[in-house]
C-alpha atoms as a PDB file:
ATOM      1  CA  UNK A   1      60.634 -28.490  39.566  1.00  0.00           C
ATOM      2  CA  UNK A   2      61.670 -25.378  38.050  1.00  0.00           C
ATOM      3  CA  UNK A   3      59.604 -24.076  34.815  1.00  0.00           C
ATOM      4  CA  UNK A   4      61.307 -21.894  32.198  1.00  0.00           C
ATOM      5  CA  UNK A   5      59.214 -19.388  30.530  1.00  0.00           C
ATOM      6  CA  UNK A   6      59.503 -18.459  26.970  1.00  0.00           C
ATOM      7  CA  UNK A   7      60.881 -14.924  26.979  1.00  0.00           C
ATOM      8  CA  UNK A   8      58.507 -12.280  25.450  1.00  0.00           C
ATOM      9  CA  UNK A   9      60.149 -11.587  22.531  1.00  0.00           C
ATOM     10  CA  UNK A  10      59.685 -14.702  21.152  1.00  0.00           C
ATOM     11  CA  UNK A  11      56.047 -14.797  21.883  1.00  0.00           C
ATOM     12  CA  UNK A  12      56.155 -11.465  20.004  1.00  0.00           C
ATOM     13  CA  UNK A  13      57.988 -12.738  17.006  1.00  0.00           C
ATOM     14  CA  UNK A  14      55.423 -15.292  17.081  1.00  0.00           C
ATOM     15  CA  UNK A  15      52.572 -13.351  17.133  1.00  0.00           C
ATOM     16  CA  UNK A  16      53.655 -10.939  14.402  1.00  0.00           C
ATOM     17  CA  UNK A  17      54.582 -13.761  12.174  1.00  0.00           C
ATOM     18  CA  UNK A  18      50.564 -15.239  12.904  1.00  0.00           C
ATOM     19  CA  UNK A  19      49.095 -11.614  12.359  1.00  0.00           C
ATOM     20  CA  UNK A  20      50.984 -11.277   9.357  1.00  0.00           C
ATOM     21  CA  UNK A  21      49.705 -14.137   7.848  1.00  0.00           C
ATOM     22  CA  UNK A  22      45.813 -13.713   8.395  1.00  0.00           C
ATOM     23  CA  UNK A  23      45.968 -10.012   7.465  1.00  0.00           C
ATOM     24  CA  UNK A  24      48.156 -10.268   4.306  1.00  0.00           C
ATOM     25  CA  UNK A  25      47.209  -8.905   1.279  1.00  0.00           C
ATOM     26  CA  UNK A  26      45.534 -12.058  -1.098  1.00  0.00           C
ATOM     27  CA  UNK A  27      47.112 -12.110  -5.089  1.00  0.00           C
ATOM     28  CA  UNK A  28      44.983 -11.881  -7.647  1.00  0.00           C
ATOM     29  CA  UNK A  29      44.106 -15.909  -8.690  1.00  0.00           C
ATOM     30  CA  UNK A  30      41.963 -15.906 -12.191  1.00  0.00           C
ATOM     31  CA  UNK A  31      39.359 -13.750 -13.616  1.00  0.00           C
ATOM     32  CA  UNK A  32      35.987 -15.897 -14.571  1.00  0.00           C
ATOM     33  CA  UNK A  33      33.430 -13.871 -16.884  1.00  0.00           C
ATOM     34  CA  UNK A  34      29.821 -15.541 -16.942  1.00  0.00           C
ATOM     35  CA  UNK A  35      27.361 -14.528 -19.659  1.00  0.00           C
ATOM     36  CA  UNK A  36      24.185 -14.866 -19.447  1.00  0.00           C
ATOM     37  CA  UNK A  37      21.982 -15.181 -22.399  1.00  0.00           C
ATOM     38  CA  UNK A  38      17.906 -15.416 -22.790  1.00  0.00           C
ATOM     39  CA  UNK A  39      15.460 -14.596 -25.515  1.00  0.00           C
ATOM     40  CA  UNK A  40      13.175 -16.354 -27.754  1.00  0.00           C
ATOM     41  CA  UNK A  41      14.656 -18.707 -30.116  1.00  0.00           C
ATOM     42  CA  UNK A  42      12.548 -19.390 -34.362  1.00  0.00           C
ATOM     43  CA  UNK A  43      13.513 -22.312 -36.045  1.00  0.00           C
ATOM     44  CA  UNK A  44      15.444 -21.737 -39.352  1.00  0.00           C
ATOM     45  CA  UNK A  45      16.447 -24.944 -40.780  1.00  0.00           C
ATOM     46  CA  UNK A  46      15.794 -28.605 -40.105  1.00  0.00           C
ATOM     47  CA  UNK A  47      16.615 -31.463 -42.377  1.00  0.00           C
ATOM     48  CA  UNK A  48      13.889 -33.486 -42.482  1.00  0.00           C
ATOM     49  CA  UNK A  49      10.195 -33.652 -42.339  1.00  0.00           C
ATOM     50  CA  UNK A  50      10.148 -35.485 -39.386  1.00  0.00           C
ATOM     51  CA  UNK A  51      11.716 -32.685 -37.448  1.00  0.00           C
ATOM     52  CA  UNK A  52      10.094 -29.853 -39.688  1.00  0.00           C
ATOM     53  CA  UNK A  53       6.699 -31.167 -38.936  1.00  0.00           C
ATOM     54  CA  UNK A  54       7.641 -31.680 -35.154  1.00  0.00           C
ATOM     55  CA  UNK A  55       9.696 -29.124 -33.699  1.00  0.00           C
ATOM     56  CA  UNK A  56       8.049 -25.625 -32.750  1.00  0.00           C
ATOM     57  CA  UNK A  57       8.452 -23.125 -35.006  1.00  0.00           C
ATOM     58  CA  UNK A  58       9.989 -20.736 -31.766  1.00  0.00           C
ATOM     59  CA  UNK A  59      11.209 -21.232 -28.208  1.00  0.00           C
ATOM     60  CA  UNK A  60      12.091 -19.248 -25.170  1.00  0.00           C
ATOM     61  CA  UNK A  61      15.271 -19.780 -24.218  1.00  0.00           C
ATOM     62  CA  UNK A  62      18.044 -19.144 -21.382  1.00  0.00           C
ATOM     63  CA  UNK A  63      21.252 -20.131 -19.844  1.00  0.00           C
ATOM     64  CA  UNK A  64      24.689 -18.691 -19.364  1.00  0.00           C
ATOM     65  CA  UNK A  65      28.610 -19.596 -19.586  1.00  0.00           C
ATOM     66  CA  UNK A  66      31.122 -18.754 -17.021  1.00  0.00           C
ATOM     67  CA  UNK A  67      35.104 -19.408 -18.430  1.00  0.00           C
ATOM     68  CA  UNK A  68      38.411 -18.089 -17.383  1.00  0.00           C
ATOM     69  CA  UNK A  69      40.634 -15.510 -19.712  1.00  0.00           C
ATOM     70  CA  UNK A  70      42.223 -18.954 -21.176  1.00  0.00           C
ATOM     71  CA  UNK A  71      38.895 -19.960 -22.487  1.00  0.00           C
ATOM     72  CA  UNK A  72      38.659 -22.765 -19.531  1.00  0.00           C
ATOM     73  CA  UNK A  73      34.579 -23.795 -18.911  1.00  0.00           C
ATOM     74  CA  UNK A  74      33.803 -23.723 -14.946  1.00  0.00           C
ATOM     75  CA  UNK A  75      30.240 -23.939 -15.500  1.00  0.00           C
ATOM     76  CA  UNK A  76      27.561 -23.657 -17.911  1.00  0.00           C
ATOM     77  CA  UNK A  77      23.766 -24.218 -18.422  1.00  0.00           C
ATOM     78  CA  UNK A  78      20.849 -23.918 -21.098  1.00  0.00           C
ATOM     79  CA  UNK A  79      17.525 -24.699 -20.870  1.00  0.00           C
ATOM     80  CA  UNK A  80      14.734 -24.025 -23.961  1.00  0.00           C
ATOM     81  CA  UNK A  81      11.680 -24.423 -22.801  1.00  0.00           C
ATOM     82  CA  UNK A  82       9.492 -25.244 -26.040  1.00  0.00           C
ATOM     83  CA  UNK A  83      11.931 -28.274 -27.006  1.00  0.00           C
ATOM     84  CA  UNK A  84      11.937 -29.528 -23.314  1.00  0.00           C
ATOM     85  CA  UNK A  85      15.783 -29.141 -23.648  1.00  0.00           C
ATOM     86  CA  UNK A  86      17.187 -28.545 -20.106  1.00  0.00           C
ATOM     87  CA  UNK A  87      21.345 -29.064 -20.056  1.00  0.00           C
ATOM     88  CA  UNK A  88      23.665 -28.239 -17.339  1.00  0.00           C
ATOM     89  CA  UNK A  89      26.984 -30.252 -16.214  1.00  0.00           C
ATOM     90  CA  UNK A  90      24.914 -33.127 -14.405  1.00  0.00           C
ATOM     91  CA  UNK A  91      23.161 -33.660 -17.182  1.00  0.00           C
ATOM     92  CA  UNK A  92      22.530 -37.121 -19.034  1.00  0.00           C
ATOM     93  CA  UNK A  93      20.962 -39.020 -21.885  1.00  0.00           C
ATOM     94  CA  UNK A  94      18.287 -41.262 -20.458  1.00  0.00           C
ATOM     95  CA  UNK A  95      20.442 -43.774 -17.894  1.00  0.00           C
ATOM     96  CA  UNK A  96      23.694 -42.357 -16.626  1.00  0.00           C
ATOM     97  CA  UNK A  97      24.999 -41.829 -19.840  1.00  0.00           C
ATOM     98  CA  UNK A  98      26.914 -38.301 -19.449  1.00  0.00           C
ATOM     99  CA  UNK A  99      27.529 -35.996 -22.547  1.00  0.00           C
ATOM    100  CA  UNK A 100      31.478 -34.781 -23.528  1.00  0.00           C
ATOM    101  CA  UNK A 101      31.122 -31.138 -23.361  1.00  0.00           C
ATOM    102  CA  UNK A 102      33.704 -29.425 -25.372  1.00  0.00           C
ATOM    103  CA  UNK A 103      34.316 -25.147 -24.851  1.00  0.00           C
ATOM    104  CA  UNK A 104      36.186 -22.747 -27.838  1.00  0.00           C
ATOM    105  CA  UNK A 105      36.339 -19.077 -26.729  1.00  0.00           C
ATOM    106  CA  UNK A 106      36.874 -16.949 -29.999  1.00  0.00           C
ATOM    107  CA  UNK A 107      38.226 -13.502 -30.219  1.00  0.00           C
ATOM    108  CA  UNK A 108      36.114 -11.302 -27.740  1.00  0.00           C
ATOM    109  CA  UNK A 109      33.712 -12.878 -26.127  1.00  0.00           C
ATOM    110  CA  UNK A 110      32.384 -15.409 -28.807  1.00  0.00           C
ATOM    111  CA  UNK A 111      32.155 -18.598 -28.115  1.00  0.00           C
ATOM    112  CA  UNK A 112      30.966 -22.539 -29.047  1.00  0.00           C
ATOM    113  CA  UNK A 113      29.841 -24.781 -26.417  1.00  0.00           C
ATOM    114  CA  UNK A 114      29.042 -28.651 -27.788  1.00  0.00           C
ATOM    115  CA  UNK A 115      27.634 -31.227 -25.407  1.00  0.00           C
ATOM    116  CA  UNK A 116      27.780 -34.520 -27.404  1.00  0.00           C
ATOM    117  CA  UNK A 117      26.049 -37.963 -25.643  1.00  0.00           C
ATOM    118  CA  UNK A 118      27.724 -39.517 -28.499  1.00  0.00           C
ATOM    119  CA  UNK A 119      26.458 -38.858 -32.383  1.00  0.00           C
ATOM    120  CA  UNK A 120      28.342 -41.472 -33.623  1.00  0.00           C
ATOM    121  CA  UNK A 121      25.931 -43.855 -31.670  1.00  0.00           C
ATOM    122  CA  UNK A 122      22.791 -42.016 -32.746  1.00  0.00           C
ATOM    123  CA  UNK A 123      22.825 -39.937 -29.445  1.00  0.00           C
ATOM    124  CA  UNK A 124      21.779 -36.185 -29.662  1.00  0.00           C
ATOM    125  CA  UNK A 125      24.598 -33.559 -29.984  1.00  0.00           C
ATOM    126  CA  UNK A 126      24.098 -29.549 -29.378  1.00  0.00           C
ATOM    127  CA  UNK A 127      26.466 -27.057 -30.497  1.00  0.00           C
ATOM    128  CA  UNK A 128      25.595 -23.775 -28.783  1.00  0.00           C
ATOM    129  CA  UNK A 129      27.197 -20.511 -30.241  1.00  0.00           C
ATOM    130  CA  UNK A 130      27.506 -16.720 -29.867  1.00  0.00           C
ATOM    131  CA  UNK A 131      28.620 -15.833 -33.610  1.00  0.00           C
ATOM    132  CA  UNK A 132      27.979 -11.842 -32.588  1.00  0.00           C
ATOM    133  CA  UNK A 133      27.481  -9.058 -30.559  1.00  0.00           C
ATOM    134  CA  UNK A 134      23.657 -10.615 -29.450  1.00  0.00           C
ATOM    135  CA  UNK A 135      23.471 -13.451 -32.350  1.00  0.00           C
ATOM    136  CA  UNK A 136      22.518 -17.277 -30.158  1.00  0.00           C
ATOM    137  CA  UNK A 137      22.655 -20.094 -32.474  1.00  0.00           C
ATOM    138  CA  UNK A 138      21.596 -23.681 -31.170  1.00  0.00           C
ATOM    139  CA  UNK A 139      22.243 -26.269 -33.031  1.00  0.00           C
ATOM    140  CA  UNK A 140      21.304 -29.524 -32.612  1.00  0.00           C
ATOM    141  CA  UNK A 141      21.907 -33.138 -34.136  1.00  0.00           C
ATOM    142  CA  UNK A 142      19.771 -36.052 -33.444  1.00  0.00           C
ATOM    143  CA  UNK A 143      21.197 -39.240 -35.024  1.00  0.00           C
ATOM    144  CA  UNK A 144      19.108 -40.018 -38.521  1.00  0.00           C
ATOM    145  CA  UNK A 145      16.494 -38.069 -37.485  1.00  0.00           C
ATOM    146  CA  UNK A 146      18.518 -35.199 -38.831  1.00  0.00           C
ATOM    147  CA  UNK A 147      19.567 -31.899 -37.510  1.00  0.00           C
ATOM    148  CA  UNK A 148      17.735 -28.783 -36.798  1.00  0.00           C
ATOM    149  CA  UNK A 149      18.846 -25.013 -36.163  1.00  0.00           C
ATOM    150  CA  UNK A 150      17.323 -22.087 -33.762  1.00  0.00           C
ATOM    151  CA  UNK A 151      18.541 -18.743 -34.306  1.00  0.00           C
ATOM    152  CA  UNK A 152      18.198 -15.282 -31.903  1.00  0.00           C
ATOM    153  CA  UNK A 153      19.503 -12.854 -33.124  1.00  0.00           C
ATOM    154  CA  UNK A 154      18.465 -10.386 -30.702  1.00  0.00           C
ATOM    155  CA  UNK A 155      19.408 -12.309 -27.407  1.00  0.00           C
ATOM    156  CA  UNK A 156      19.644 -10.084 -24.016  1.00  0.00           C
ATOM    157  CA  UNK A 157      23.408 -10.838 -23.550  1.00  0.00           C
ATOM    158  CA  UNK A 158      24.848  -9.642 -19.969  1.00  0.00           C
ATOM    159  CA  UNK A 159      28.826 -10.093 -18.987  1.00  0.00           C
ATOM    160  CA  UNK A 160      30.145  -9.773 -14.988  1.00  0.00           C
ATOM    161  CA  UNK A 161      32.917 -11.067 -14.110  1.00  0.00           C
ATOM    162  CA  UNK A 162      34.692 -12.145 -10.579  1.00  0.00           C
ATOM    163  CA  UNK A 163      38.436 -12.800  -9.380  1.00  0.00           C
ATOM    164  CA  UNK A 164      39.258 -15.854  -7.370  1.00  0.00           C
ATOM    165  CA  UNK A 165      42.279 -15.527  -5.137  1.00  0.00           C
ATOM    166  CA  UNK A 166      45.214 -17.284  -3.609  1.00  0.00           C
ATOM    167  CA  UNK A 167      47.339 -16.527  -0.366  1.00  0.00           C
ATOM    168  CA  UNK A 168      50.558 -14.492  -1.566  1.00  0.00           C
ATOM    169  CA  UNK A 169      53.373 -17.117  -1.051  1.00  0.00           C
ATOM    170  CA  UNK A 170      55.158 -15.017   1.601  1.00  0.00           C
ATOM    171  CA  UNK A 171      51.929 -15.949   3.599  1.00  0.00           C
ATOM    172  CA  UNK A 172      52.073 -19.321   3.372  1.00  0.00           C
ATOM    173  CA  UNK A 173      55.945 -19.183   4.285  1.00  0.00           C
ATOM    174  CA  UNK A 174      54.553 -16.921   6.942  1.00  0.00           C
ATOM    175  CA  UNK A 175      52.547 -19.819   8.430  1.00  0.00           C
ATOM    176  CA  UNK A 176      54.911 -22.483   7.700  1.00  0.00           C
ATOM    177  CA  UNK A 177      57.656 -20.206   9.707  1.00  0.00           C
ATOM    178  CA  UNK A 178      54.714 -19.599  12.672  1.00  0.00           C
ATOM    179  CA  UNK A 179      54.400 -23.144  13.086  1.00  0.00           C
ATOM    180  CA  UNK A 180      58.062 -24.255  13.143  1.00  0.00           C
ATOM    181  CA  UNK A 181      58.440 -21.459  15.828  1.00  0.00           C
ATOM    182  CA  UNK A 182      55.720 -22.525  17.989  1.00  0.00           C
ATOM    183  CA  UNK A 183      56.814 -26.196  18.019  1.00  0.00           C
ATOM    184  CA  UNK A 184      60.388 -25.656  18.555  1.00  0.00           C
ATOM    185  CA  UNK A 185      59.710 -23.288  21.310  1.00  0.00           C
ATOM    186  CA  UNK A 186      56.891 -25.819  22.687  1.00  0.00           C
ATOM    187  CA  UNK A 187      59.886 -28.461  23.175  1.00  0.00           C
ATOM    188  CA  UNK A 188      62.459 -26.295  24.336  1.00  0.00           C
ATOM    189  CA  UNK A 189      59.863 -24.797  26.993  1.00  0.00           C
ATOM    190  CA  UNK A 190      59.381 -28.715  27.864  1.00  0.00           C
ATOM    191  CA  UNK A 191      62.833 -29.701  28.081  1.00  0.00           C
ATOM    192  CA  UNK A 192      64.282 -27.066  30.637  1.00  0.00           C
ATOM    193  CA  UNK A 193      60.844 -27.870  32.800  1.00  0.00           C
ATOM    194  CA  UNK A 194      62.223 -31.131  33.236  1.00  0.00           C
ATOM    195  CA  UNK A 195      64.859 -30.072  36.048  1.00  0.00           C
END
């Protein structure tokens, strides 16, 4: 039985068209920013007694936002540690009850974050906002209890952001193309072996 050998240019085309593919060049895929924000919140309004006589007059505060340049949320987190008030995107309301969590970015890098467990059924609701250059606003609704306000408007406000990115399409053609080759040439190495 006579065994045909691929001939080493195609095992060089092959290999070329591998190598090409794990050291291309990756595209630039999105840009998240994440701020993070911390400081010491003091109560400015509250509707009722109830909450005016219960809710500390301050709070320490942090958390941060991370959102693509289309204003898309990826991930987000506050916690304030004088309301016990710790939210992230596992959070929920007592059983598995799991907030809606709507994201506006404004012109900038100003933004409103509300997590709502559902006012309409008495549930809490907190609308966190950067209004300025350092100004934190949390504001937060609790049913018929009323609604109560925390300002900062000196928060320590820090931006990074990071790039995510994506094979360039002539790589994944690249691969596509290096596995075609390698089967085709697999059978046609096993057909003229069968003499």
């Amino acid at each position: 039985m006579n065994q045909v050998r691929l001939p080493k240019f195609s095992i060089a085309v092959i290999g070329l068209v591998v190598a090409s593919v794990f050291h291309a060049t990756p595209v630039l895929g999105a840009i998240l920013t994440r701020q993070e924000f911390s400081g010491d919140f003091t109560l400015v309004d509250a509707t009722t007694p109830f909450l005016t006589n219960s809710l500390p007059e301050e709070g320490e505060y942090s958390g941060f936002v991370v959102y693509s340049e289309d204003g898309t949320l990826s991930d987000w987190e506050l916690s304030v540690n004088n309301l016990d008030l710790n939210l992230n995107p596992g959070s929920t309301n007592g059983g598995n009850l799991t907030p809606d969590v709507d994201f506006e970015l404004d012109s900038g890098s100003n933004w409103n974050l509300v997590v709502d467990f559902g006012i309409a059924f008495d549930a809490p609701r907190y609308t966190l906002e950067r209004t300025s250059s350092s100004e934190i606003i949390l504001t937060g609704e609790v049913g018929r209890a009323g609604t109560y306000i925390y300002q900062d408007s000196a928060a320590k406000i820090t931006l990074s952001s990071s790039s995510t990115s994506v094979p360039e399409p002539t790589s994944l053609l690249g691969l596509l193309f290096a596995v075609g080759a390698i089967a085709v040439s697999k059978k046609a190495g096993e057909t003229k072996s069968e003499v």
